[in-house]
N, C-alpha and C. Protein backbone atom coordinates (compact mmCIF):
# COMPACT_ATOMS: atom_id res chain seq x y z
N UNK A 1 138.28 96.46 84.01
CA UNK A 1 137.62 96.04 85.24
C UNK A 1 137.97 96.98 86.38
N UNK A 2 139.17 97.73 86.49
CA UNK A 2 139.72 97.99 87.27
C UNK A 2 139.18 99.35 87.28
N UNK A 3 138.69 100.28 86.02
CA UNK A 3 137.35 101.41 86.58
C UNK A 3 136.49 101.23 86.56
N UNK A 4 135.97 99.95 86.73
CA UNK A 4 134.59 99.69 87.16
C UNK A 4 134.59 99.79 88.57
N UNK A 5 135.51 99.29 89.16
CA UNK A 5 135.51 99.00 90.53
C UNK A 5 135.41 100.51 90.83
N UNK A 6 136.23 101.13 90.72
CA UNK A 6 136.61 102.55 90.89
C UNK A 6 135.46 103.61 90.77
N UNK A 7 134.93 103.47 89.81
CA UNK A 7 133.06 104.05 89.66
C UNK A 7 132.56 102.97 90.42
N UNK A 8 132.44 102.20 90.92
CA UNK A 8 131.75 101.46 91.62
C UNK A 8 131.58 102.56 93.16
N UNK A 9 132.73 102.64 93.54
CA UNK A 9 133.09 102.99 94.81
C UNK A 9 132.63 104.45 94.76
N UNK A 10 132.66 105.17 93.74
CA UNK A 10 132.59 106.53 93.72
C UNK A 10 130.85 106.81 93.86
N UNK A 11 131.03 106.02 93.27
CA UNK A 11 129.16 106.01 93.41
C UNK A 11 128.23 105.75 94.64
N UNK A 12 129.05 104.48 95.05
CA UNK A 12 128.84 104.32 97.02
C UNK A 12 128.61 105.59 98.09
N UNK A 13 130.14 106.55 97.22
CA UNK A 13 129.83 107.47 98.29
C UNK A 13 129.45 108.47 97.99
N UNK A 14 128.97 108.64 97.01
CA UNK A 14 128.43 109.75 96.14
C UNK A 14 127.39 110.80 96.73
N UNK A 15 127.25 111.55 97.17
CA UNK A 15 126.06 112.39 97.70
C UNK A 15 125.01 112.06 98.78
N UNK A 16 124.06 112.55 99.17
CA UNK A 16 123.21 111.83 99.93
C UNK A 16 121.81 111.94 99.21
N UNK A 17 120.73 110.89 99.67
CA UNK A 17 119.22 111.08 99.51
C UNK A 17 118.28 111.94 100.39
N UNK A 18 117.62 112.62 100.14
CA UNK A 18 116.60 113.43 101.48
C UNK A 18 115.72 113.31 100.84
N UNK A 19 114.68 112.88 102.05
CA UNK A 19 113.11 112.85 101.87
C UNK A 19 112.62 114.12 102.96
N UNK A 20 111.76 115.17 102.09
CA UNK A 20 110.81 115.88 102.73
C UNK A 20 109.51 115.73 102.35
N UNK A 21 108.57 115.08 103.77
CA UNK A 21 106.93 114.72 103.32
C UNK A 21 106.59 116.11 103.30
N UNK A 22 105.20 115.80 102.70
CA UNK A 22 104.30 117.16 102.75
C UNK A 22 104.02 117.63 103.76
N UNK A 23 103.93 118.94 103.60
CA UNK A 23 103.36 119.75 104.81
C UNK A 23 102.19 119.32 105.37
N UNK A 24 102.11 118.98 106.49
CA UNK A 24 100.78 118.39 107.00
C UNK A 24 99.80 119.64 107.14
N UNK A 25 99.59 121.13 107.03
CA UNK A 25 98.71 121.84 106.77
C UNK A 25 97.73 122.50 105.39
N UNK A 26 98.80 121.76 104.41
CA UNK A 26 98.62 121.63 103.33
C UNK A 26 97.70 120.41 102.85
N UNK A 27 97.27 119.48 103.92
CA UNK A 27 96.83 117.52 103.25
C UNK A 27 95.34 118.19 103.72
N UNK A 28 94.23 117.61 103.08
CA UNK A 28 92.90 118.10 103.52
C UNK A 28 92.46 116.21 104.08
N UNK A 29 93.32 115.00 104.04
CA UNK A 29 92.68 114.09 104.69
C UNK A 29 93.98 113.45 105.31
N UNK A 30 94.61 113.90 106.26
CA UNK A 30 96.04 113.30 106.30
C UNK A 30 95.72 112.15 107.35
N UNK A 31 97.19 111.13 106.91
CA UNK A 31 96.95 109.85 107.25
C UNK A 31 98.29 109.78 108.12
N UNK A 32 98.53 109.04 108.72
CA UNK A 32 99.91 108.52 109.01
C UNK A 32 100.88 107.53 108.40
N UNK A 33 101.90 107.93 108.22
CA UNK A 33 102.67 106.78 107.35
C UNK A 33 104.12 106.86 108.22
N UNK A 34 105.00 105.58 108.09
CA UNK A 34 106.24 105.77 108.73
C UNK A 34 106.89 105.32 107.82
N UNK A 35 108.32 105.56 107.22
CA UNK A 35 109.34 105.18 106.71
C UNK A 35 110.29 104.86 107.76
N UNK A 36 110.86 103.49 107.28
CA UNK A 36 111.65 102.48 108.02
C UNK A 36 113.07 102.85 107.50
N UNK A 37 113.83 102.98 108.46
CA UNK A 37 115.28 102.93 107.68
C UNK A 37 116.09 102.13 108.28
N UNK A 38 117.45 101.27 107.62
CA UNK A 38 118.29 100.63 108.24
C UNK A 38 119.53 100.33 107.55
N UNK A 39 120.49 99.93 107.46
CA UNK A 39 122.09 100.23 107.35
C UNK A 39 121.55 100.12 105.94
N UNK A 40 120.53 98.76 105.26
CA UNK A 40 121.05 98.99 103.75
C UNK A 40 119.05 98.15 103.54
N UNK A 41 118.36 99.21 104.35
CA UNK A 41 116.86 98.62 103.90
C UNK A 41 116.23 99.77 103.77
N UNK A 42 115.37 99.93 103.27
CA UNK A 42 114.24 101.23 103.64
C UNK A 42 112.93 100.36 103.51
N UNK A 43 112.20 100.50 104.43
CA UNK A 43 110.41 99.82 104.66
C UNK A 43 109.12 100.65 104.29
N UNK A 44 107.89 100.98 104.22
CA UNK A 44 107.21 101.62 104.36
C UNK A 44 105.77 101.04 105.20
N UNK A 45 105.58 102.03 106.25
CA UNK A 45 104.29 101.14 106.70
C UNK A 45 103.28 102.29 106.48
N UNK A 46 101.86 101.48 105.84
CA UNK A 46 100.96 102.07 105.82
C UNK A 46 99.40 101.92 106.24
N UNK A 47 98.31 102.98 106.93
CA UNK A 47 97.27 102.42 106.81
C UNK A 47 96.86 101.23 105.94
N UNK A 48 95.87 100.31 106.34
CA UNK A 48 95.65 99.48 105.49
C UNK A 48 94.21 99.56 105.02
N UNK A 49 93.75 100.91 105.71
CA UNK A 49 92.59 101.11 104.89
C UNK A 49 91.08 100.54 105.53
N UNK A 50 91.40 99.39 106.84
CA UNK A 50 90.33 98.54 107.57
C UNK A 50 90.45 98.59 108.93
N UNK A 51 91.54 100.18 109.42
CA UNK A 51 91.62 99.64 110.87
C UNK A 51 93.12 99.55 111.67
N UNK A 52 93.87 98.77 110.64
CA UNK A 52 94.78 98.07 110.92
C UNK A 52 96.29 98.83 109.89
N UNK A 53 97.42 98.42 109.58
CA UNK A 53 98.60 98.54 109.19
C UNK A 53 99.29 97.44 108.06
N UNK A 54 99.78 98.07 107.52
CA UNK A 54 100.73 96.92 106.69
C UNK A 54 102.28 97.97 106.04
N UNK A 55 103.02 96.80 106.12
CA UNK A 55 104.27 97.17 105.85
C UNK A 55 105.05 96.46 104.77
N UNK A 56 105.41 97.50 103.64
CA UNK A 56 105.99 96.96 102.32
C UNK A 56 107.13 97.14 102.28
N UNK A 57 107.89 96.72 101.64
CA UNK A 57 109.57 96.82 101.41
C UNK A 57 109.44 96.05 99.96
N UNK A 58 111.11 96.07 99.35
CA UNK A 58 111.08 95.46 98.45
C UNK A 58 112.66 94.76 98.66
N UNK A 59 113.02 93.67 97.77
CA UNK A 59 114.29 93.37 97.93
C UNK A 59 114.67 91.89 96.61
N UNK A 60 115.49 91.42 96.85
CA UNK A 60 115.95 90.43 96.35
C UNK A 60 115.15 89.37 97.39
N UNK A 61 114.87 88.04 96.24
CA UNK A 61 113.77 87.01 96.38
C UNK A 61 114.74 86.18 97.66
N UNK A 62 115.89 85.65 97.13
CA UNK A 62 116.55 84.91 97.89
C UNK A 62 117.43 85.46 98.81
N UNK A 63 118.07 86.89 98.48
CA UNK A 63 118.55 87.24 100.18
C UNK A 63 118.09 87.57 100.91
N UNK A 64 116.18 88.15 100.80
CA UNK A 64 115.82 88.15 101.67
C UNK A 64 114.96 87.13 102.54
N UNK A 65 114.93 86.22 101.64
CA UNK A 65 114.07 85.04 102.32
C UNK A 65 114.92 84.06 103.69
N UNK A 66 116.64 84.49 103.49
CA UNK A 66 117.60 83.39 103.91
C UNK A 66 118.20 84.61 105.15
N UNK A 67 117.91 84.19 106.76
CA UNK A 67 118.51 85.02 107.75
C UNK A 67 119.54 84.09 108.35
N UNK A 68 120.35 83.52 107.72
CA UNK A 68 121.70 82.21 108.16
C UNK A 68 122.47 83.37 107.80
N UNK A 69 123.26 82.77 108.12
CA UNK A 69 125.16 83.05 107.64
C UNK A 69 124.94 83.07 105.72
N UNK A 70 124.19 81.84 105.40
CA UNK A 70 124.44 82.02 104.09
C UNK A 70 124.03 83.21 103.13
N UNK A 71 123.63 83.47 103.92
CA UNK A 71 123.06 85.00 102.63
C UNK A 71 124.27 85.84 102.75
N UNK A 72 125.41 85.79 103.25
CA UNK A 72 126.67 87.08 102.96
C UNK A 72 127.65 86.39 101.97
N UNK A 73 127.75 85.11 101.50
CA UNK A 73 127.92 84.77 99.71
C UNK A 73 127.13 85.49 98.41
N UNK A 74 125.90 85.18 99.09
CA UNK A 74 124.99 85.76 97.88
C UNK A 74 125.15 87.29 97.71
N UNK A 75 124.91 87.54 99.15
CA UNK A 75 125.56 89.31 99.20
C UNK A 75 126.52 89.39 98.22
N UNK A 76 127.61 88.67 98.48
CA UNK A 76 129.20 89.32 97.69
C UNK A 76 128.54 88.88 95.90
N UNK A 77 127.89 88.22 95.91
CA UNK A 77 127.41 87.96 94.74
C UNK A 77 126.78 88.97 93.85
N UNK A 78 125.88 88.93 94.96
CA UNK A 78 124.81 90.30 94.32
C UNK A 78 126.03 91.69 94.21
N UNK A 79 126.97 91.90 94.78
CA UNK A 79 128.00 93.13 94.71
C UNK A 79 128.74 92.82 93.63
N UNK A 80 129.24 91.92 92.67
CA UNK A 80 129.72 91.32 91.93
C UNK A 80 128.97 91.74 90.65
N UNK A 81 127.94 91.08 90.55
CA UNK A 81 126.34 91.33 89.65
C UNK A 81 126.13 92.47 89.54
N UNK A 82 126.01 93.35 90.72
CA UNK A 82 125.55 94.53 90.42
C UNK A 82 126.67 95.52 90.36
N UNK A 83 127.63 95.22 89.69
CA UNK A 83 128.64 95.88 89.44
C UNK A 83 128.42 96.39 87.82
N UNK A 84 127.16 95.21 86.72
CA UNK A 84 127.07 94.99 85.85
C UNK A 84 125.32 95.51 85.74
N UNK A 85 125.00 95.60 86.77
CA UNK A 85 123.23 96.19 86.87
C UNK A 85 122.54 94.44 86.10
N UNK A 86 123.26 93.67 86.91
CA UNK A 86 122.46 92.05 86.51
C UNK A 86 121.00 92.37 87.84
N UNK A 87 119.97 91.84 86.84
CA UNK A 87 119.05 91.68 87.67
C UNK A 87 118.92 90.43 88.27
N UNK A 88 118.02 90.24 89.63
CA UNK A 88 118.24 88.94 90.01
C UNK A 88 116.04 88.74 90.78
N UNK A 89 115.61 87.80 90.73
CA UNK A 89 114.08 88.01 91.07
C UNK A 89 113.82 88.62 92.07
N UNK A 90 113.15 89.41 92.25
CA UNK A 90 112.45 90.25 93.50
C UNK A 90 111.35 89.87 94.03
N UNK A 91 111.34 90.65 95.39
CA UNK A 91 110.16 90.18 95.89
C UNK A 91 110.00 91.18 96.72
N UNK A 92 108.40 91.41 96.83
CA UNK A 92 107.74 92.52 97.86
C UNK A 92 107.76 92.21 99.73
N UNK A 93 107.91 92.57 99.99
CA UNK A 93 108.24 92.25 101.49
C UNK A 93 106.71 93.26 102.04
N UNK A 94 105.78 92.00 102.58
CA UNK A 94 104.43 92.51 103.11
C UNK A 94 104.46 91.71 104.47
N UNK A 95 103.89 92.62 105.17
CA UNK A 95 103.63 92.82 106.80
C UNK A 95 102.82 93.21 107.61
N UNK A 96 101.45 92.56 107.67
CA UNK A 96 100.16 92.79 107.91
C UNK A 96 99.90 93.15 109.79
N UNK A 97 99.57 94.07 110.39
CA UNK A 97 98.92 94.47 110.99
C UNK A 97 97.65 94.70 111.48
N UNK A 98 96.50 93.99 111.10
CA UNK A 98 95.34 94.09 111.62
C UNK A 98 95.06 94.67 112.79
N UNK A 99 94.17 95.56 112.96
CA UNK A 99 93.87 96.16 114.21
C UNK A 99 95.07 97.13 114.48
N UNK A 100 95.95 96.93 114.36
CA UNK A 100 97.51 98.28 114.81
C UNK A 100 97.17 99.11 114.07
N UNK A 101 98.12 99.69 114.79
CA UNK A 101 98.03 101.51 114.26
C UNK A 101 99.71 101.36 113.62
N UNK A 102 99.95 102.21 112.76
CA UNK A 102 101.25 102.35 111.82
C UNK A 102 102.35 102.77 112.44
N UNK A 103 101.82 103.50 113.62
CA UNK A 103 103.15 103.47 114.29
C UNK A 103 103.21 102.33 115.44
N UNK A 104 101.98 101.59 115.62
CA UNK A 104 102.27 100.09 116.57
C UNK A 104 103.26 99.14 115.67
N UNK A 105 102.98 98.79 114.37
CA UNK A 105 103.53 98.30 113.63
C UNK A 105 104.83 98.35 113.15
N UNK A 106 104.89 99.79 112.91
CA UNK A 106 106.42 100.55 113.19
C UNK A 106 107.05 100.01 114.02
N UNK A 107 106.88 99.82 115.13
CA UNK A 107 107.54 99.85 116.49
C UNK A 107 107.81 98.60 116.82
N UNK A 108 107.31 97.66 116.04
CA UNK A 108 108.00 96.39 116.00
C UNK A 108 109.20 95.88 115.02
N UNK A 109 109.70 96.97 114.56
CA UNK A 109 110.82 96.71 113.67
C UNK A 109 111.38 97.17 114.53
N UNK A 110 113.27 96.85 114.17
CA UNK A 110 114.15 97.02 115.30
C UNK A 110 115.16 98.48 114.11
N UNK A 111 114.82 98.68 112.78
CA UNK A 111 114.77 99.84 111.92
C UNK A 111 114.46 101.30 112.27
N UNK A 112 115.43 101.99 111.69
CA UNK A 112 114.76 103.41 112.69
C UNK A 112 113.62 103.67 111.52
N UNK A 113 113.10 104.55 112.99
CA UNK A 113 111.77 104.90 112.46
C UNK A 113 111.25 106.54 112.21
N UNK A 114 111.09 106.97 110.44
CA UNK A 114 110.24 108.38 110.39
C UNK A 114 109.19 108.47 110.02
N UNK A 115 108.84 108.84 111.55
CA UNK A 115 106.63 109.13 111.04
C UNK A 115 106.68 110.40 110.19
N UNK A 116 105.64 110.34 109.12
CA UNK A 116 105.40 112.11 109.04
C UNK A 116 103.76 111.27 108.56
N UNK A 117 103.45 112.65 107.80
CA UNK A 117 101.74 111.98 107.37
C UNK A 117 102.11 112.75 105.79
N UNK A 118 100.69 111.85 104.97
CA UNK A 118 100.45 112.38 103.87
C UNK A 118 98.95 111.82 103.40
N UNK A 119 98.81 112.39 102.02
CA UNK A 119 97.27 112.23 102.16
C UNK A 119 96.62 111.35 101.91
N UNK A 120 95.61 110.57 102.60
CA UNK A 120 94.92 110.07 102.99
C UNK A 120 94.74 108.90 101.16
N UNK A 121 94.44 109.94 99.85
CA UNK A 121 94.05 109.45 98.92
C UNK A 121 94.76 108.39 98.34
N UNK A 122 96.26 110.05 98.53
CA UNK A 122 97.73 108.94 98.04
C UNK A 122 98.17 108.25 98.45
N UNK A 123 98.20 107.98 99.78
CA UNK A 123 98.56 106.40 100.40
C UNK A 123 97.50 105.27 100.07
N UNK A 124 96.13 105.42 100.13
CA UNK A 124 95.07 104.51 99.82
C UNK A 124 95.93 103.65 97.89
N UNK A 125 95.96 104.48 97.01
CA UNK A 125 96.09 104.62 95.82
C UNK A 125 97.56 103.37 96.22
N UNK A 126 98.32 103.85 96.89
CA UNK A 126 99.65 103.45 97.00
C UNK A 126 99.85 101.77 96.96
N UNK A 127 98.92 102.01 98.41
CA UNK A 127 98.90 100.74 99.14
C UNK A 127 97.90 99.95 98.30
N UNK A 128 97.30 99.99 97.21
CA UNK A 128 96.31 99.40 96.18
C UNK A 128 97.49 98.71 95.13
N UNK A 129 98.37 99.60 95.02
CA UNK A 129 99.37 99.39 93.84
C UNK A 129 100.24 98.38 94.25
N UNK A 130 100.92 98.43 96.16
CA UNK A 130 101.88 97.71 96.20
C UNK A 130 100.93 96.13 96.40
N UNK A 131 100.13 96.16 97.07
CA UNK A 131 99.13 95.02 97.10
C UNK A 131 99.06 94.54 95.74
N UNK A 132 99.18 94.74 94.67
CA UNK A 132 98.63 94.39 93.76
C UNK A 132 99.99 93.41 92.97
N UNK A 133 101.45 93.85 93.38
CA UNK A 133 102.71 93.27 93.05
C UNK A 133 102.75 92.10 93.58
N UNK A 134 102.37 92.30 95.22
CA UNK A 134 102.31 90.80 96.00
C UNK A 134 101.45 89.56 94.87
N UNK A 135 102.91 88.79 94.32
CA UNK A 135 102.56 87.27 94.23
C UNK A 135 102.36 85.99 94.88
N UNK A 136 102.32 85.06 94.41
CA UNK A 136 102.66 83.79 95.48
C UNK A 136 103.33 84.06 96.75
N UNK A 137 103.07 83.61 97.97
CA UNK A 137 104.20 83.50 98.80
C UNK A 137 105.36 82.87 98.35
N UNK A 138 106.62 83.75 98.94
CA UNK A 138 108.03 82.84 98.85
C UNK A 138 107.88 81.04 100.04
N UNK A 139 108.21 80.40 98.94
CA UNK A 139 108.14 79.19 100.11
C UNK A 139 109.17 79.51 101.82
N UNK A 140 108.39 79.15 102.34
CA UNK A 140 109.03 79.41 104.08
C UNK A 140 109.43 80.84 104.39
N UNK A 141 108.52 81.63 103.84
CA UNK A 141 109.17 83.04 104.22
C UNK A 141 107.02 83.60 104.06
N UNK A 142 106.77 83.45 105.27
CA UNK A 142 105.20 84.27 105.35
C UNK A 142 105.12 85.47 105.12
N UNK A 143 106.33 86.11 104.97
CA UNK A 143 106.35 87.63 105.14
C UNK A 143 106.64 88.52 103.43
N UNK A 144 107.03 87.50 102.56
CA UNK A 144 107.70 87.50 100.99
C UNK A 144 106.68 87.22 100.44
N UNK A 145 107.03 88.14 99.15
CA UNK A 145 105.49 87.53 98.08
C UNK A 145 106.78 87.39 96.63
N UNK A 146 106.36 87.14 95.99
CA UNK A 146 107.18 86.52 94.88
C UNK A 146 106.56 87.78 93.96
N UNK A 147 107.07 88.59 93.44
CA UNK A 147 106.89 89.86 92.42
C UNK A 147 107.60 89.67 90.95
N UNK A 148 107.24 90.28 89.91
CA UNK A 148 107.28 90.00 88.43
C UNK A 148 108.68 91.46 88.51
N UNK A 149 108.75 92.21 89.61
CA UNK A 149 109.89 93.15 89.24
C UNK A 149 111.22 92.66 89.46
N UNK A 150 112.13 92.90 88.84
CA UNK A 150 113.82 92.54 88.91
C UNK A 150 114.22 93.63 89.64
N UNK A 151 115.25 92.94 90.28
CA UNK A 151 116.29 93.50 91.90
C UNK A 151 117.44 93.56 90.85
N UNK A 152 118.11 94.71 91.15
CA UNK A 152 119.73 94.81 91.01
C UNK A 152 120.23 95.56 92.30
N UNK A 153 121.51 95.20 92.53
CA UNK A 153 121.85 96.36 93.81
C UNK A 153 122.35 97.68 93.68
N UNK A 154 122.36 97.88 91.92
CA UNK A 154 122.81 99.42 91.77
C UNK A 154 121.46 100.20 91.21
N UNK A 155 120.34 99.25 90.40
CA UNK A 155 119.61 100.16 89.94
C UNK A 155 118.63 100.32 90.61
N UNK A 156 117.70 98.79 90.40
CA UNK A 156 116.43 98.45 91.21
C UNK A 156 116.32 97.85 92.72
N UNK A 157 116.79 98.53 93.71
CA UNK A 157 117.40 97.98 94.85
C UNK A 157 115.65 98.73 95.77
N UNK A 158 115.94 98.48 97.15
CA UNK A 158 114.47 98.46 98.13
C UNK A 158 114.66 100.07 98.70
N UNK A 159 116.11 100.41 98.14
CA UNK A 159 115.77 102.10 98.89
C UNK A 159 115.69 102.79 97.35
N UNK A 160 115.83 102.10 95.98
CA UNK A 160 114.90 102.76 95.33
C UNK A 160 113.66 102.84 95.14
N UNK A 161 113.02 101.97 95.56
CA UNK A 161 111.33 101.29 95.41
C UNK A 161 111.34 102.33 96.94
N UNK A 162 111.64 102.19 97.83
CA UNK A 162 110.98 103.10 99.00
C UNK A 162 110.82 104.48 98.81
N UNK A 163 111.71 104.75 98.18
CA UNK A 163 111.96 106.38 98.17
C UNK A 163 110.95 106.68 96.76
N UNK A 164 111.17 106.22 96.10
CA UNK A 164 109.95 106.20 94.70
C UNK A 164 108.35 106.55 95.21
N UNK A 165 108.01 105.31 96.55
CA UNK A 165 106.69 105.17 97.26
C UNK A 165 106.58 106.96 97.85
N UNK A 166 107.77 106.93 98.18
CA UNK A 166 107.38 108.73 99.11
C UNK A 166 107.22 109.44 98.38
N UNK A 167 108.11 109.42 97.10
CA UNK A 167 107.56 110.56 95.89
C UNK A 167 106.14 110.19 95.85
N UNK A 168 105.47 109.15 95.27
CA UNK A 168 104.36 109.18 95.13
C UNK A 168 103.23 110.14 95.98
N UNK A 169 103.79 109.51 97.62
CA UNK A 169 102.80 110.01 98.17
C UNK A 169 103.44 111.83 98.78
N UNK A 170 103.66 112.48 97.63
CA UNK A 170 103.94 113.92 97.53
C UNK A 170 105.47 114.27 98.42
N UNK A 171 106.38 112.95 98.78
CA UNK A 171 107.42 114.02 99.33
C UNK A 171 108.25 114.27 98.61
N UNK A 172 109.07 114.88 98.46
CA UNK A 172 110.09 116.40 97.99
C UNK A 172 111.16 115.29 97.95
N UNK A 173 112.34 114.64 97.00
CA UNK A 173 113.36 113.68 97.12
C UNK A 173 114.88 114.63 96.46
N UNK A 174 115.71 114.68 97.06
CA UNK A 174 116.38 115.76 96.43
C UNK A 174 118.10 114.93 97.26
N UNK A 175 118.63 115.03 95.92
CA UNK A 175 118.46 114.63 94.76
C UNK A 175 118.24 113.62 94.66
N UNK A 176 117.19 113.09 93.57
CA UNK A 176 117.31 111.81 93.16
C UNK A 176 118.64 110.90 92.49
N UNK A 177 119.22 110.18 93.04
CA UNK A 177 120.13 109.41 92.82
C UNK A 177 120.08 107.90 92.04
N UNK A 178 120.84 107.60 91.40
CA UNK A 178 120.98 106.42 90.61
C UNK A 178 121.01 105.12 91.59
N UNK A 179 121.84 105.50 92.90
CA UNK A 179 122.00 104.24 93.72
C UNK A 179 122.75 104.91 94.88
N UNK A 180 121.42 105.13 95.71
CA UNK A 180 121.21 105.32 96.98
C UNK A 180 121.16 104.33 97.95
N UNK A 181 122.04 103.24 97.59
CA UNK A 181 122.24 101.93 97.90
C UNK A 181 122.22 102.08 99.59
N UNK A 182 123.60 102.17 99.80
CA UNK A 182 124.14 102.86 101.12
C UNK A 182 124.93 104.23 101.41
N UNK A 183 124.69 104.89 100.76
CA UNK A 183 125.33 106.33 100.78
C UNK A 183 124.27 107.22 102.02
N UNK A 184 124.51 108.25 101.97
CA UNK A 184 123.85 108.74 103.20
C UNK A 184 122.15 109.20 102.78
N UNK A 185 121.70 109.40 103.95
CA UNK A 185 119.99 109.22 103.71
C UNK A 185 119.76 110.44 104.70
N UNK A 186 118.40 111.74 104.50
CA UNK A 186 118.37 112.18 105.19
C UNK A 186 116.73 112.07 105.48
N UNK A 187 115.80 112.09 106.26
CA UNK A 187 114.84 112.83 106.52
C UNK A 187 114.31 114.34 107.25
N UNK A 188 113.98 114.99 106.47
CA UNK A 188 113.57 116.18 106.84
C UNK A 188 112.37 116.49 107.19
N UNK A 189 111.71 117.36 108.45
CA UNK A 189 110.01 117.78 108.46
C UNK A 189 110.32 119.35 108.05
């Protein structure tokens, strides 16, 4: 148990993540997109294709549905669990904007915020895919959809699903890491 903990920790501080979007002279329909960052979240907001904005994240079903005191048990829980890569239910974190613009939408998170753009196709394509995960609403949480993917906090965690979304839409991820949990994060233009 006692080098688990020990690779546990090593891994925490293990290297950093960098995202570089595409060259915006290079996109022949570029769009705007912002990546959200925060001590241990990453967001993505995107055109929604009608006008308006929407913003995806991903996370665990029940710590993110619960903003009490009680969710820093489950925390130590989930650090416990994911010491073992236990999965626990996930859920897509959607955030509709009608009429806003992606960086109005942006700007209502209290998350820092990196605009860059990319193309127009691959975000459309994107935002088709993450729409398509959104299940049921989480009861009392308008903002949670109930998703068929499993959360761990070392493998399948929301800054791997974010950073995955930017590969998609053409940015440069270097190095890709196992668990970019909370270790350092960079963005580059």
């Amino acid at each position: 148990m006692k080098r688990v903990v020990v690779l546990q920790q090593l891994l925490l501080a293990a290297g950093c993540t960098t995202v570089r979007p595409p060259d915006p002279a290079t996109l022949r329909d570029p769009c705007d997109v912002v990546l959200l960052r925060g001590a241990g979240h990453l967001a993505l907001v995107l055109p929604d294709g009608a006008g308006g904005a929407v913003r995806y994240g991903f996370g665990d079903r029940v710590y993110m549905s619960d903003f009490s005191w009680t969710q820093y048990p489950w925390a130590a829980l989930l650090g416990v669990g994911g010491l073992f890569g236990e999965w626990t239910p996930g859920a897509m974190e959607r955030i509709e904007g009608p009429g806003r613009s992606v960086a109005q939408l942006a700007g209502d998170s209290t998350l820092e915020r990196h605009p860059f753009v990319a193309e127009r196709s691959r975000v459309d394509v994107l935002r088709q895919r993450l729409s398509g995960k959104c299940g049921e609403p989480v009861p009392g949480c308008w903002w949670l959809c109930a998703t068929n993917d499993g959360y761990s906090l070392w493998w399948d965690n929301c800054q791997n699903a974010a950073v995955g979304w930017c590969r998609e839409l053409d940015c440069e991820i270097t190095p890709w890491r196992i668990t970019p949990r909370w270790a350092t994060f960079h963005f580059e233009r």
